[in-house]
C-alpha atoms as a PDB file:
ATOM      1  CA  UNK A   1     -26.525 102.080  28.734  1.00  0.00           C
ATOM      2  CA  UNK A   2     -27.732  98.634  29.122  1.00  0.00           C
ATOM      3  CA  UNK A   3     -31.252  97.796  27.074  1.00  0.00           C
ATOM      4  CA  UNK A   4     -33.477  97.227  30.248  1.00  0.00           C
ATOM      5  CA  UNK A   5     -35.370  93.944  29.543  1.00  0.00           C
ATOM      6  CA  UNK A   6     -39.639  94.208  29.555  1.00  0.00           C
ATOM      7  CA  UNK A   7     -41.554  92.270  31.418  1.00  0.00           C
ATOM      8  CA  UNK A   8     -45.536  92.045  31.807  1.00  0.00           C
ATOM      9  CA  UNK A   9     -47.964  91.579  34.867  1.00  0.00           C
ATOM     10  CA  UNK A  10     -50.401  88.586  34.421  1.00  0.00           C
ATOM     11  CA  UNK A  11     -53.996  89.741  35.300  1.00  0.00           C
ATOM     12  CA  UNK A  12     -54.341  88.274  38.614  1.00  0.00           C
ATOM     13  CA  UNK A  13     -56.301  91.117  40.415  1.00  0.00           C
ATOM     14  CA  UNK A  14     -60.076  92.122  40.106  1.00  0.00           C
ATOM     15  CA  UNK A  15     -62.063  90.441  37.656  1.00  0.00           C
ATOM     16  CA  UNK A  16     -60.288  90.142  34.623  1.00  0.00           C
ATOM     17  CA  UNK A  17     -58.220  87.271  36.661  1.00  0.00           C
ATOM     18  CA  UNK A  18     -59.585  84.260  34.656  1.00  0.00           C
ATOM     19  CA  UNK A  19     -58.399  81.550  33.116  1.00  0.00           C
ATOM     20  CA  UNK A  20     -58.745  83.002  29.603  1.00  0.00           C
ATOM     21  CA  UNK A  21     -57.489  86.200  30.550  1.00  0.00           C
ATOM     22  CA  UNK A  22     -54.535  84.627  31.788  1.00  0.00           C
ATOM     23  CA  UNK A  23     -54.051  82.368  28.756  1.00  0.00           C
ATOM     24  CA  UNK A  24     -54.441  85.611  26.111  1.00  0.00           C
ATOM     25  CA  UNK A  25     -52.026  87.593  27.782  1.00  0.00           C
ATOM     26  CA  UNK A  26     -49.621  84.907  28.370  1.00  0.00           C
ATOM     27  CA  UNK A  27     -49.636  83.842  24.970  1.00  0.00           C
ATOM     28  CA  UNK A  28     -49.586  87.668  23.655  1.00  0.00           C
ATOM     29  CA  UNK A  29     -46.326  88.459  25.756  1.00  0.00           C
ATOM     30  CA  UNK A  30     -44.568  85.306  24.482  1.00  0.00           C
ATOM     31  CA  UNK A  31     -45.099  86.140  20.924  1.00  0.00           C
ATOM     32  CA  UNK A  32     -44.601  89.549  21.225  1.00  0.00           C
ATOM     33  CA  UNK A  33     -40.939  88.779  22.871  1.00  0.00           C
ATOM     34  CA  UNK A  34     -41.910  90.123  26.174  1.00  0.00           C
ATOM     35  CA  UNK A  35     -39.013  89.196  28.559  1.00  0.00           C
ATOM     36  CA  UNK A  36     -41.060  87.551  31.643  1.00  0.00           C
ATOM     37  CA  UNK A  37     -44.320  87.518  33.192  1.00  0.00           C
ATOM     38  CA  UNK A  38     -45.411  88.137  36.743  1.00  0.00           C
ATOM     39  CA  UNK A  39     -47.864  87.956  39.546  1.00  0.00           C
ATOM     40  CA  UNK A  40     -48.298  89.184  42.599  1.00  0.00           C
ATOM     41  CA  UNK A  41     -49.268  87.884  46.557  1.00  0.00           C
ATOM     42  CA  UNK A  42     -52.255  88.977  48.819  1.00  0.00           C
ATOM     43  CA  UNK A  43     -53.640  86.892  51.085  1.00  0.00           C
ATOM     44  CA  UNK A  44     -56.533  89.512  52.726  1.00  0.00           C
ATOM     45  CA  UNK A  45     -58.188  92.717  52.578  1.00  0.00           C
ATOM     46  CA  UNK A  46     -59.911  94.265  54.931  1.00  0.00           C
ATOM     47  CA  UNK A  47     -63.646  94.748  54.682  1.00  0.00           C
ATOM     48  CA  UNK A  48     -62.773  98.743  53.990  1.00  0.00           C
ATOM     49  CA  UNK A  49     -60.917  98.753  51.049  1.00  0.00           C
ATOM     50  CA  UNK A  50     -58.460 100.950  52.217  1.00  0.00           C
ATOM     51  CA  UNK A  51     -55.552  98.852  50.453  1.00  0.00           C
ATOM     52  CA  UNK A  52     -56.841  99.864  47.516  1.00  0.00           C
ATOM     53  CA  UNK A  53     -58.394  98.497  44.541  1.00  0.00           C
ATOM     54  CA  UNK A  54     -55.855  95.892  43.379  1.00  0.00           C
ATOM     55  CA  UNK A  55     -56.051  94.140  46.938  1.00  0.00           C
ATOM     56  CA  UNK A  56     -59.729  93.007  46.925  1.00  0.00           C
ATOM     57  CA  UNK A  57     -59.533  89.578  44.867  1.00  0.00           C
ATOM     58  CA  UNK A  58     -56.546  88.345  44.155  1.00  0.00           C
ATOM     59  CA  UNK A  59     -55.343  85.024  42.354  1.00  0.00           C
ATOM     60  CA  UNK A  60     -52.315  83.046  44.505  1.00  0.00           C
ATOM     61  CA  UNK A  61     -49.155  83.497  43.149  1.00  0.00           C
ATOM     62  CA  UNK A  62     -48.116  80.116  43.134  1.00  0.00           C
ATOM     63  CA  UNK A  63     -51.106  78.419  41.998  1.00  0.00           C
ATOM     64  CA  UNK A  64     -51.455  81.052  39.229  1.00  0.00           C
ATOM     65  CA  UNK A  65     -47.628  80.688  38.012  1.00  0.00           C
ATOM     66  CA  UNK A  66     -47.799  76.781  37.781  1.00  0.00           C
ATOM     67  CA  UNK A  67     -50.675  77.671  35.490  1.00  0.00           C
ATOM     68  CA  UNK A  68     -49.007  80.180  33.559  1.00  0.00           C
ATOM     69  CA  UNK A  69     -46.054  77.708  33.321  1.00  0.00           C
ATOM     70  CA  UNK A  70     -48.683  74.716  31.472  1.00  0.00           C
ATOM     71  CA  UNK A  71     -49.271  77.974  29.111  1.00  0.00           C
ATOM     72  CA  UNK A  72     -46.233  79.114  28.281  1.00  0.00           C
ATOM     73  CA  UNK A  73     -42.634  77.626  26.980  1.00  0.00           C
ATOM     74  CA  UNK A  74     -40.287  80.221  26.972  1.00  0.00           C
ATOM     75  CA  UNK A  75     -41.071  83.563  28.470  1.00  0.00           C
ATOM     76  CA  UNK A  76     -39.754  83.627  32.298  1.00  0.00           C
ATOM     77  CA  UNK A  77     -41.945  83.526  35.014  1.00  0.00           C
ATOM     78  CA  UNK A  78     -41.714  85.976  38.472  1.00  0.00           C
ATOM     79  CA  UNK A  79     -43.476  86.234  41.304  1.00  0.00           C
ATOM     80  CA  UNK A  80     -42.899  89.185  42.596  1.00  0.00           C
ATOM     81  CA  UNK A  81     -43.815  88.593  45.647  1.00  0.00           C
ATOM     82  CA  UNK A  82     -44.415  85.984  48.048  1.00  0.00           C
ATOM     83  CA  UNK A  83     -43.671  86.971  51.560  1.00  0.00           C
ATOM     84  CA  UNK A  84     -41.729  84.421  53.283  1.00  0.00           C
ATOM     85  CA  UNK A  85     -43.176  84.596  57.194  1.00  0.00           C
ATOM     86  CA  UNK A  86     -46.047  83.163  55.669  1.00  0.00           C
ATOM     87  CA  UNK A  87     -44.244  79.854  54.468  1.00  0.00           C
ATOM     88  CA  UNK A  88     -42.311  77.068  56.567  1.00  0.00           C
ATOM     89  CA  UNK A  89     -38.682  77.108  54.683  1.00  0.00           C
ATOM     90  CA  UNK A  90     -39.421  73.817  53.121  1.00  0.00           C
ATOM     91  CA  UNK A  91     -43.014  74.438  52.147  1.00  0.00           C
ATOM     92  CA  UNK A  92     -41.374  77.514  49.966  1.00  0.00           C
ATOM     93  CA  UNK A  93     -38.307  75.606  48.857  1.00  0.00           C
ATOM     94  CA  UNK A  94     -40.343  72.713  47.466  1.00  0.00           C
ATOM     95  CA  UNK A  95     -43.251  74.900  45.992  1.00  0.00           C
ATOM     96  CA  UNK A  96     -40.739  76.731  43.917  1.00  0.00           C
ATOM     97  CA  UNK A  97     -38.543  74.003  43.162  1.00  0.00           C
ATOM     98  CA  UNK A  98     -42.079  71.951  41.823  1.00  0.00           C
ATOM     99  CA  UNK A  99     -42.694  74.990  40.147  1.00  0.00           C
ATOM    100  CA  UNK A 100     -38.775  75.258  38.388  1.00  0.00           C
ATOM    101  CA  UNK A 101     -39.220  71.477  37.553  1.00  0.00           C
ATOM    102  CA  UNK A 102     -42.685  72.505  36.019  1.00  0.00           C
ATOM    103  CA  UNK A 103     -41.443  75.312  33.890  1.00  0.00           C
ATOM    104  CA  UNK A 104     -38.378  73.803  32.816  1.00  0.00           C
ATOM    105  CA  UNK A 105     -36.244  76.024  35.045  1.00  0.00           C
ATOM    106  CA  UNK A 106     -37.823  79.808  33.811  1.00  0.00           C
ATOM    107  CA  UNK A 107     -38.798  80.658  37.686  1.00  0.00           C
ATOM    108  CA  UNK A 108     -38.189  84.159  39.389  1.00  0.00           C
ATOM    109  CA  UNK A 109     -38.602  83.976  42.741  1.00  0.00           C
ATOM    110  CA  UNK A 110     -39.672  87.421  44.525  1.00  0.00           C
ATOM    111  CA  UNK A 111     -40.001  87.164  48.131  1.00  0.00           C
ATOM    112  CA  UNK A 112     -40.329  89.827  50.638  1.00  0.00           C
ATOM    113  CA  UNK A 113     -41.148  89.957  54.547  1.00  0.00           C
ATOM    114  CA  UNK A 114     -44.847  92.014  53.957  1.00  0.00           C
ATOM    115  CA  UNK A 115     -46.223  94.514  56.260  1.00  0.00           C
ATOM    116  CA  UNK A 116     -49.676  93.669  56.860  1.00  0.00           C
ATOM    117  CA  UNK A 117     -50.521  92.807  60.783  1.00  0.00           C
ATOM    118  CA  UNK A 118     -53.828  91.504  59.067  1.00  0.00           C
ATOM    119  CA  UNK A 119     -52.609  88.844  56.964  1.00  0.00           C
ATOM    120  CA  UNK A 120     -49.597  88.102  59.800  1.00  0.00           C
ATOM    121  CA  UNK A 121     -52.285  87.208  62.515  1.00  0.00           C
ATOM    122  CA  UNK A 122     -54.078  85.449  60.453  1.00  0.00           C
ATOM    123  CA  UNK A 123     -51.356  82.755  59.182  1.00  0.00           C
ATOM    124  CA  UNK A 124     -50.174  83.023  62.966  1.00  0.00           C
ATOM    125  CA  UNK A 125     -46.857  84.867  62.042  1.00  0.00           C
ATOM    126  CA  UNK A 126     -45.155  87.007  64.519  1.00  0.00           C
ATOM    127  CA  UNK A 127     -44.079  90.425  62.813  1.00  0.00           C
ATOM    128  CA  UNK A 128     -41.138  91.395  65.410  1.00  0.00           C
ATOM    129  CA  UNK A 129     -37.518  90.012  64.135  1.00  0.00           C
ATOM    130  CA  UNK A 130     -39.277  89.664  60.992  1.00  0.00           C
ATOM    131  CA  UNK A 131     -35.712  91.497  59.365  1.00  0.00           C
ATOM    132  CA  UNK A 132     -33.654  89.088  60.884  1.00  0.00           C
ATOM    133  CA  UNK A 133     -35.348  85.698  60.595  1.00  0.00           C
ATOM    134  CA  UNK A 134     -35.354  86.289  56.496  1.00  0.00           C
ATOM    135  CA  UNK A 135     -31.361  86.884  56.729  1.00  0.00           C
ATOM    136  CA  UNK A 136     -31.896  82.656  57.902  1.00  0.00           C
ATOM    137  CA  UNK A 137     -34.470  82.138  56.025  1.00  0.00           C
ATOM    138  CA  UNK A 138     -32.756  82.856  52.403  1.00  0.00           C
ATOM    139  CA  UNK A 139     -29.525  80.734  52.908  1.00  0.00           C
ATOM    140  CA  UNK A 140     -31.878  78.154  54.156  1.00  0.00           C
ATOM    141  CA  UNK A 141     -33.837  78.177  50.732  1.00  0.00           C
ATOM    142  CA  UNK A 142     -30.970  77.273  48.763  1.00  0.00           C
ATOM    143  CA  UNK A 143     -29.582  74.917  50.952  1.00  0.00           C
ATOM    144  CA  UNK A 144     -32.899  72.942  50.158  1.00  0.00           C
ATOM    145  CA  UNK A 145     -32.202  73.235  46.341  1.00  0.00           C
ATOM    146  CA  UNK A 146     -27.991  72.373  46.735  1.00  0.00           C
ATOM    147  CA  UNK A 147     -27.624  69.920  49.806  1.00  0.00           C
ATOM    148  CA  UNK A 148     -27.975  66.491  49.414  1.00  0.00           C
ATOM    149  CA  UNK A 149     -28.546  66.243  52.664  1.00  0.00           C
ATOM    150  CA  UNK A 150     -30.000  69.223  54.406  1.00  0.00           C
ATOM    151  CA  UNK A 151     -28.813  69.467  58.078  1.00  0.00           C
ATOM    152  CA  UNK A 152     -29.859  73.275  59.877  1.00  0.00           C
ATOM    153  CA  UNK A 153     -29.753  74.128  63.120  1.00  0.00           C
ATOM    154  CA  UNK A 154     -30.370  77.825  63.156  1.00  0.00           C
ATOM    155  CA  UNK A 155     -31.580  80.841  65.810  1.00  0.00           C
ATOM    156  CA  UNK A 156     -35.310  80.434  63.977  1.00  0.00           C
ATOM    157  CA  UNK A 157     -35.011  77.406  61.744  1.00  0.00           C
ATOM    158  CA  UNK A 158     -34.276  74.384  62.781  1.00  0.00           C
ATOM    159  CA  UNK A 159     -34.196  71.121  59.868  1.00  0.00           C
ATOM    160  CA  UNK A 160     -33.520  67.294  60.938  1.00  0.00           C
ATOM    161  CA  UNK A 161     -31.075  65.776  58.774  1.00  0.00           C
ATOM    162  CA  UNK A 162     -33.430  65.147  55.464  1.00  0.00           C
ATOM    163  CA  UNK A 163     -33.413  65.243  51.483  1.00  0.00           C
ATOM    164  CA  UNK A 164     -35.490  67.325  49.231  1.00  0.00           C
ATOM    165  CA  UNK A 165     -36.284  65.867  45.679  1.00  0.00           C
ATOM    166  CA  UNK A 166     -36.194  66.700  43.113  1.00  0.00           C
ATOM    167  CA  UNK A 167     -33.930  69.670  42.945  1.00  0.00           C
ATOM    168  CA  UNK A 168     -34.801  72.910  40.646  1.00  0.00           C
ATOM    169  CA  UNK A 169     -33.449  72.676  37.221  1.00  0.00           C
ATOM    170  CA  UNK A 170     -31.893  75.991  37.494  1.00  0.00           C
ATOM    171  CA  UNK A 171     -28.224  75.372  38.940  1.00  0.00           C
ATOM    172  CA  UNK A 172     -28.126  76.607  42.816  1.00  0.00           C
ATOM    173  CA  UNK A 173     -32.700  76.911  42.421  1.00  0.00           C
ATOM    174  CA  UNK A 174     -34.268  79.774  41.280  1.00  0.00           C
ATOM    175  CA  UNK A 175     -33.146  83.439  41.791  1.00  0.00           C
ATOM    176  CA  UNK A 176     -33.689  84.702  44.647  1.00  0.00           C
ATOM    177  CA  UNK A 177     -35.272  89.006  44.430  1.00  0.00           C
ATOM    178  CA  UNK A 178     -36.063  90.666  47.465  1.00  0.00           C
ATOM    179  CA  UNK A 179     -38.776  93.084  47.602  1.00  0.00           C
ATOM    180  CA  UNK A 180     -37.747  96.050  49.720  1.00  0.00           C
ATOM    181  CA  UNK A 181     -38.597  99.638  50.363  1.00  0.00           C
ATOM    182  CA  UNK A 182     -36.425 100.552  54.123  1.00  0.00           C
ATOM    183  CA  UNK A 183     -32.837 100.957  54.325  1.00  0.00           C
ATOM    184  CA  UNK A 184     -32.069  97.736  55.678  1.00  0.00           C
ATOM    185  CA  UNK A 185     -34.220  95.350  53.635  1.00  0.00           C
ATOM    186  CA  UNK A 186     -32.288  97.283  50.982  1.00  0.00           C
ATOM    187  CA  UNK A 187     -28.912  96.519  52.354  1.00  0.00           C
ATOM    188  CA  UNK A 188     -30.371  92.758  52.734  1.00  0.00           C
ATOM    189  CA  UNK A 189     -31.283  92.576  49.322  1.00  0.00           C
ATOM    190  CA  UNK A 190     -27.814  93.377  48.256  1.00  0.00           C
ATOM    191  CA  UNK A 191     -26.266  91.853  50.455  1.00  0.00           C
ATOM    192  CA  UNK A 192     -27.826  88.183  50.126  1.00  0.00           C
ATOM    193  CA  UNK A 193     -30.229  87.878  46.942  1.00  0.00           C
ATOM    194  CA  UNK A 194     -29.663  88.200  43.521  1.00  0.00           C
ATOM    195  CA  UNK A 195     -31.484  91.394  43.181  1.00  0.00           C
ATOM    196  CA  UNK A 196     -33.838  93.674  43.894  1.00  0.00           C
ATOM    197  CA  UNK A 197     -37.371  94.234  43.045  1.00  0.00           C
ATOM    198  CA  UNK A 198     -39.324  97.614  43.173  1.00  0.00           C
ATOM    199  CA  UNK A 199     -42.541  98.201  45.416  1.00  0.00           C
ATOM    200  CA  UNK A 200     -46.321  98.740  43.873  1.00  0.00           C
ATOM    201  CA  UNK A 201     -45.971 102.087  45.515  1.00  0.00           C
ATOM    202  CA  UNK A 202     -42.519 103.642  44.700  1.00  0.00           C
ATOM    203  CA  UNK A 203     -41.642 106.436  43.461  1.00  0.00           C
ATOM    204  CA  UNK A 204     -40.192 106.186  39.936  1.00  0.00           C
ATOM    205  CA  UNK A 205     -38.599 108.925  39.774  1.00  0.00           C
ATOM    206  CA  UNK A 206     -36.745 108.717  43.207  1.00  0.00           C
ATOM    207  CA  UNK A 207     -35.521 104.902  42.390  1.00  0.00           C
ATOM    208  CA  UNK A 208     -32.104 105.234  42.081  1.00  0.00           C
ATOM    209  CA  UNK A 209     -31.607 106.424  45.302  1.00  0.00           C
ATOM    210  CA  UNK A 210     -32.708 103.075  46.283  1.00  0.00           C
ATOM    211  CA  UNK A 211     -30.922 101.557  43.671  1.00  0.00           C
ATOM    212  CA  UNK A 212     -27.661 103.227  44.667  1.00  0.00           C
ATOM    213  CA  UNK A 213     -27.877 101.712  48.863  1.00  0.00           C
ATOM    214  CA  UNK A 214     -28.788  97.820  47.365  1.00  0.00           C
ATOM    215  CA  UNK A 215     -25.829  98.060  45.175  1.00  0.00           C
ATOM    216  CA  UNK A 216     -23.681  99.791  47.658  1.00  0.00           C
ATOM    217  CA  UNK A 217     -24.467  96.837  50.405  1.00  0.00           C
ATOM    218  CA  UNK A 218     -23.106  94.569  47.656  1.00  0.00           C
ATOM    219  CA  UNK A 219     -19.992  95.748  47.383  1.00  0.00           C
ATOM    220  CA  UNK A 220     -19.903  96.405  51.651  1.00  0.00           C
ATOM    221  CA  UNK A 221     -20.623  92.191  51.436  1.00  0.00           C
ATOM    222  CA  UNK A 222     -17.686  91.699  48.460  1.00  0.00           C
ATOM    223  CA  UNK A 223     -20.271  90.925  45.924  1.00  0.00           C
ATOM    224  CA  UNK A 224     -19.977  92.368  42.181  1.00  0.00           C
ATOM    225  CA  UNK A 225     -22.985  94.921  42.335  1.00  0.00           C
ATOM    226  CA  UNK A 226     -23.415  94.619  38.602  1.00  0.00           C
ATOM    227  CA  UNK A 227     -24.396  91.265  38.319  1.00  0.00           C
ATOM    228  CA  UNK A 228     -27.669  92.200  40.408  1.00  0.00           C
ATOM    229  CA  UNK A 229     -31.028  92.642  38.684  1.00  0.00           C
ATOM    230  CA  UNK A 230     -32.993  95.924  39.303  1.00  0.00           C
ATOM    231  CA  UNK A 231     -36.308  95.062  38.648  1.00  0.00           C
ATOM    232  CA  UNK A 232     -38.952  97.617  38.525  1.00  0.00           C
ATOM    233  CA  UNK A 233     -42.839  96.934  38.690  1.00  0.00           C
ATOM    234  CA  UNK A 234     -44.075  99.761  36.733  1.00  0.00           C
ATOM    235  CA  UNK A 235     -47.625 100.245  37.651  1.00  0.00           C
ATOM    236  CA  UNK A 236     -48.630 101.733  34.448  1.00  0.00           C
ATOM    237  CA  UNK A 237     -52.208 103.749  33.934  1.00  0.00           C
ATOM    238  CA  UNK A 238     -53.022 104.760  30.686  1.00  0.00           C
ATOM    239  CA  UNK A 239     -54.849 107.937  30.536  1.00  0.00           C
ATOM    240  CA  UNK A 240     -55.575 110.529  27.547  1.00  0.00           C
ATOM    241  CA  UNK A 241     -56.065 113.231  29.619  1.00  0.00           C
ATOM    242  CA  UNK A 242     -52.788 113.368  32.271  1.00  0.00           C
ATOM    243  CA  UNK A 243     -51.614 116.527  31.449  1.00  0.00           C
ATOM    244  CA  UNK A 244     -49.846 117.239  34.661  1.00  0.00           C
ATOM    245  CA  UNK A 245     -48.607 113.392  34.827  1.00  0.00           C
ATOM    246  CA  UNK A 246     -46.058 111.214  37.253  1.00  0.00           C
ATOM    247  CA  UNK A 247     -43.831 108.417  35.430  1.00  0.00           C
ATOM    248  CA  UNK A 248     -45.958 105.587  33.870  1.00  0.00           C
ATOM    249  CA  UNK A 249     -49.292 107.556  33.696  1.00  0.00           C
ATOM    250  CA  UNK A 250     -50.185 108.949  30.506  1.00  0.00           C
ATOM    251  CA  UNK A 251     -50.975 108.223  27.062  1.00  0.00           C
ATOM    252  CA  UNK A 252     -49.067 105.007  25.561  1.00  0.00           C
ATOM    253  CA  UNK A 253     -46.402 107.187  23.893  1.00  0.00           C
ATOM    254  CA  UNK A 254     -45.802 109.079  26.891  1.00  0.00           C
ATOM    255  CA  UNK A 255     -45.493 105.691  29.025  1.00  0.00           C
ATOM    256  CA  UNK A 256     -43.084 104.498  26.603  1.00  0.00           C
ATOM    257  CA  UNK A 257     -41.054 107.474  26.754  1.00  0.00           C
ATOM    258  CA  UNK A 258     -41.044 107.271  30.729  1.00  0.00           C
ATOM    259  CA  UNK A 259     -38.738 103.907  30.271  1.00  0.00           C
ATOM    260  CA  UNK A 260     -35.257 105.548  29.478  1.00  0.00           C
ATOM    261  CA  UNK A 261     -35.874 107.885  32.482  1.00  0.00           C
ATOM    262  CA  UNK A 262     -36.362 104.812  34.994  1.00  0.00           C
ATOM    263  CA  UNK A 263     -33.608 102.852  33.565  1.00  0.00           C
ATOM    264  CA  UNK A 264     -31.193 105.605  33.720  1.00  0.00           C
ATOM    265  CA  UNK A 265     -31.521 105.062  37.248  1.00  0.00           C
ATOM    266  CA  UNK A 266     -29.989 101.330  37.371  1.00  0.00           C
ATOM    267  CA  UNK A 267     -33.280  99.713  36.605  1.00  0.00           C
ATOM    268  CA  UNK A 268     -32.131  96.360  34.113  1.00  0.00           C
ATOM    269  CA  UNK A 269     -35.829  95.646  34.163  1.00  0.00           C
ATOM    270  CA  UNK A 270     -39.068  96.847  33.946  1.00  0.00           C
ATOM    271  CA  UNK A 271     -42.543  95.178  34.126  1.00  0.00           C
ATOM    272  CA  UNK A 272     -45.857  96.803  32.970  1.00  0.00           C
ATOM    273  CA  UNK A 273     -48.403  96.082  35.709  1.00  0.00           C
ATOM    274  CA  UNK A 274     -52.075  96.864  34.899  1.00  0.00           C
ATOM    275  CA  UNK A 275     -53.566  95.375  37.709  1.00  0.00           C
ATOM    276  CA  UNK A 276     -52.631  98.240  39.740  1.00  0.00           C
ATOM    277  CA  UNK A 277     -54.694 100.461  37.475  1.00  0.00           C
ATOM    278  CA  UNK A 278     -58.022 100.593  39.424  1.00  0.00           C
ATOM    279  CA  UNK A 279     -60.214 101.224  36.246  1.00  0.00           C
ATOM    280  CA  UNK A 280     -58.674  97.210  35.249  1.00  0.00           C
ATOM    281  CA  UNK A 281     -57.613  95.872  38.660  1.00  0.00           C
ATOM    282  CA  UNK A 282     -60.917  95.907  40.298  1.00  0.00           C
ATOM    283  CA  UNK A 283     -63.647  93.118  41.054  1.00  0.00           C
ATOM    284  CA  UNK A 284     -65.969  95.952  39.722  1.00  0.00           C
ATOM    285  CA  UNK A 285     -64.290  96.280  36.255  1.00  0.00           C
ATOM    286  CA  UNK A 286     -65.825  95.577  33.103  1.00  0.00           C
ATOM    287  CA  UNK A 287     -63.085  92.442  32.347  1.00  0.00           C
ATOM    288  CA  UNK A 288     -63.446  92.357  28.570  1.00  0.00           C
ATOM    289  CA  UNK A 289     -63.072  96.292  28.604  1.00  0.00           C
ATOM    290  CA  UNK A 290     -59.792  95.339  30.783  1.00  0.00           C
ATOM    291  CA  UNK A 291     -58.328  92.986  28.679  1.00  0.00           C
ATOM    292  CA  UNK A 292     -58.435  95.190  25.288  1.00  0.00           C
ATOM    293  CA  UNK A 293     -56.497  97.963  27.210  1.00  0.00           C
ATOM    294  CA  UNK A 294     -54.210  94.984  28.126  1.00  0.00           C
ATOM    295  CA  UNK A 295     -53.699  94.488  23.956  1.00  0.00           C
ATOM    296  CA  UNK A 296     -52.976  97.977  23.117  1.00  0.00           C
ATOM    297  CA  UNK A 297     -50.267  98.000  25.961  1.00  0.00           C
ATOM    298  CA  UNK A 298     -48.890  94.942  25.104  1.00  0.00           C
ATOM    299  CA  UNK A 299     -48.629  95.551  21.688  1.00  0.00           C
ATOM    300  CA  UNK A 300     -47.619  99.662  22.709  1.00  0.00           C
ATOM    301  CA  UNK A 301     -45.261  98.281  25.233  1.00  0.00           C
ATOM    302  CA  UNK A 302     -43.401  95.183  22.967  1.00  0.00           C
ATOM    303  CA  UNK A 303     -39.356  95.230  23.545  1.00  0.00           C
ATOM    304  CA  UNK A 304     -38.637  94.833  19.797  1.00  0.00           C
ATOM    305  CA  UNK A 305     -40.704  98.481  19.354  1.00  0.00           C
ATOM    306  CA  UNK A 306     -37.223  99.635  22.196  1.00  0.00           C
END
C-alpha cells in the first residue's frame, strides 16, 4: 500500500487564529516533516450558530496562505477550499498564481462550488447551474496560467483577448482539487481536476465509496485514475474518554491507529484538522490551551513516527 502523505490544518478558526499561532504551527509542521499545510474558506455565519463552531471567525484563505508562505520554505501549502462562484475567473487565476510566485511554486489549490444561500446572496452569486458553470470555470483557470494570450468565449465566461503575468511557477499553475460530496461533483472531480479532496463532514469510514465513483469518472474521461490525489481532511478530536468512538476521535494513539483504516480506502493523503474540534476551533476557546493540544498532535501525529 502506498504511505499516505500527512498534512496539518493551520489554525485559522476561533481564536487561536493569530499571527503567532500561525507562525508556531507552521514552523512545527515544517520541522517535524509534515507534508503540507492547509486552511480553509468561510465567508459568513449566521447570527445562530447553527454551522457550528468552526464557522464563527474565520481567517481568509488566501490572505492567510500568502502569510503562511512568508513563514515557511518548504512544506506545501493547500487551501482546501475556496469556492469558485465567489471569484471572477481571473480574480482566482491571478490570486493563486501571486500566491505560486510567492511560495516558490508549493500551492494546492482546493476549490469547490459551496452550498451556503447565505454567503451566495451576499457576494451576488446565483446558486442554479452552479455544477455546470465550474465544468467552464476550471479549464478557464489554467488557460490563465498556460496561454499567452487568453482568448474565451464561453456559455458563462466570456475573456477579451488579454495576457496574465506573471505565470505560476508550477508548470500548467497550481493543482487543481475539487471539494465534493454528490455524485456528480464527484464524477467532475475526476473527470477534470487533479484530485479530490474530502468534506469537514464525511464519513471516514464510508470514503472509499466516494473514492471508488471519482476514480471511476477518470477512467469514463480516459484519464489514469492513479495519478489523482485523495486527500482527506481528517477532523481529528482528541478525547481520553471516547470509549464508543468514530474514526479520528479518541486518544492520540487511537487517532494514529485510525490512519491505515482511511488510507486503505484510496486516501494518498491525510490532513489533521483541529479547528474543527469545537473545544479549539471556537472564538470562545482558551487559545493558549488550543495551541498546546496543537503540539502534542503535531508531535503525536509526525509522518516520520508512520
Amino acid at each position: 500500500m502506498t504511505v499516505v502523505q500527512i498534512g496539518f490544518a493551520a489554525p485559522v478558526s476561533g481564536s487561536w487564529a493569530t499571527p503567532d499561532s500561525l507562525i508556531t504551527v507552521a514552523s512545527r509542521a515544517e520541522e517535524l516533516g509534515y507534508h503540507a499545510l492547509w486552511t480553509f474558506q468561510r465567508l459568513l455565519s449566521p447570527p445562530d450558530g447553527r454551522w457550528g463552531e468552526a464557522y464563527r471567525s474565520v481567517l481568509d484563505p488566501i490572505a492567510a496562505t500568502a502569510f503562511l508562505a512568508a513563514h515557511t520554505s518548504r512544506i506545501r501549502l493547500g487551501i482546501a477550499v475556496v469556492n469558485l462562484p465567489f471569484f471572477a475567473p481571473p480574480l482566482l487565476a491571478k490570486q493563486l498564481a501571486t500566491l505560486d510566485v510567492l511560495s516558490a511554486g508549493r500551492i494546492d489549490a482546493g476549490l469547490g462550488i459551496g452550498w451556503s444561500e447565505e454567503e451566495y446572496t451576499a457576494v451576488g452569486a446565483d446558486m442554479r447551474g452552479r455544477g455546470k458553470r465550474a465544468e467552464e470555470y476550471l479549464p478557464l483557470l489554467r488557460k490563465f496560467w498556460t496561454d499567452d494570450i487568453i482568448d474565451h468565449d464561453g456559455e458563462s465566461f466570456h475573456v477579451p483577448p488579454t495576457r496574465m503575468e506573471p505565470k505560476p511557477i508550477q508548470p500548467g499553475g497550481p493543482p487543481l482539487l475539487l471539494g465534493a460530496a454528490a455524485e456528480p461533483a464527484l464524477r467532475r472531480a475526476g473527470t477534470l481536476a487533479d484530485g479530490w479532496i474530502s468534506s469537514s463532514r464525511a464519513e471516514l469510514d464510508l470514503l472509499g465509496a466516494s473514492v471508488e465513483v471519482v476514480r471511476d469518472a477518470a477512467a469514463a474521461a480516459g484519464r489514469d485514475p492513479d495519478a489523482l490525489r485523495i486527500v482527506c481532511r481528517g477532523s481529528v478530536q482528541v478525547r481520553s474518554d471516547a470509549a464508543s468512538r468514530k474514526p479520528l476521535t479518541g486518544t492520540l494513539e487511537q487517532i494514529r491507529g485510525d490512519f491505515a483504516d482511511i488510507a486503505a480506502q484510496g486516501v494518498t493523503e491525510l490532513f489533521v484538522d483541529l479547528n474543527f474540534d469545537p473545544q479549539i476551533g471556537s472564538p470562545d476557546a482558551d487559545p493558549a490551551e488550543s495551541l498546546r493540544r496543537a503540539e502534542d498532535a503535531l508531535v503525536a501525529f509526525a509522518p516520520d513516527r508512520g
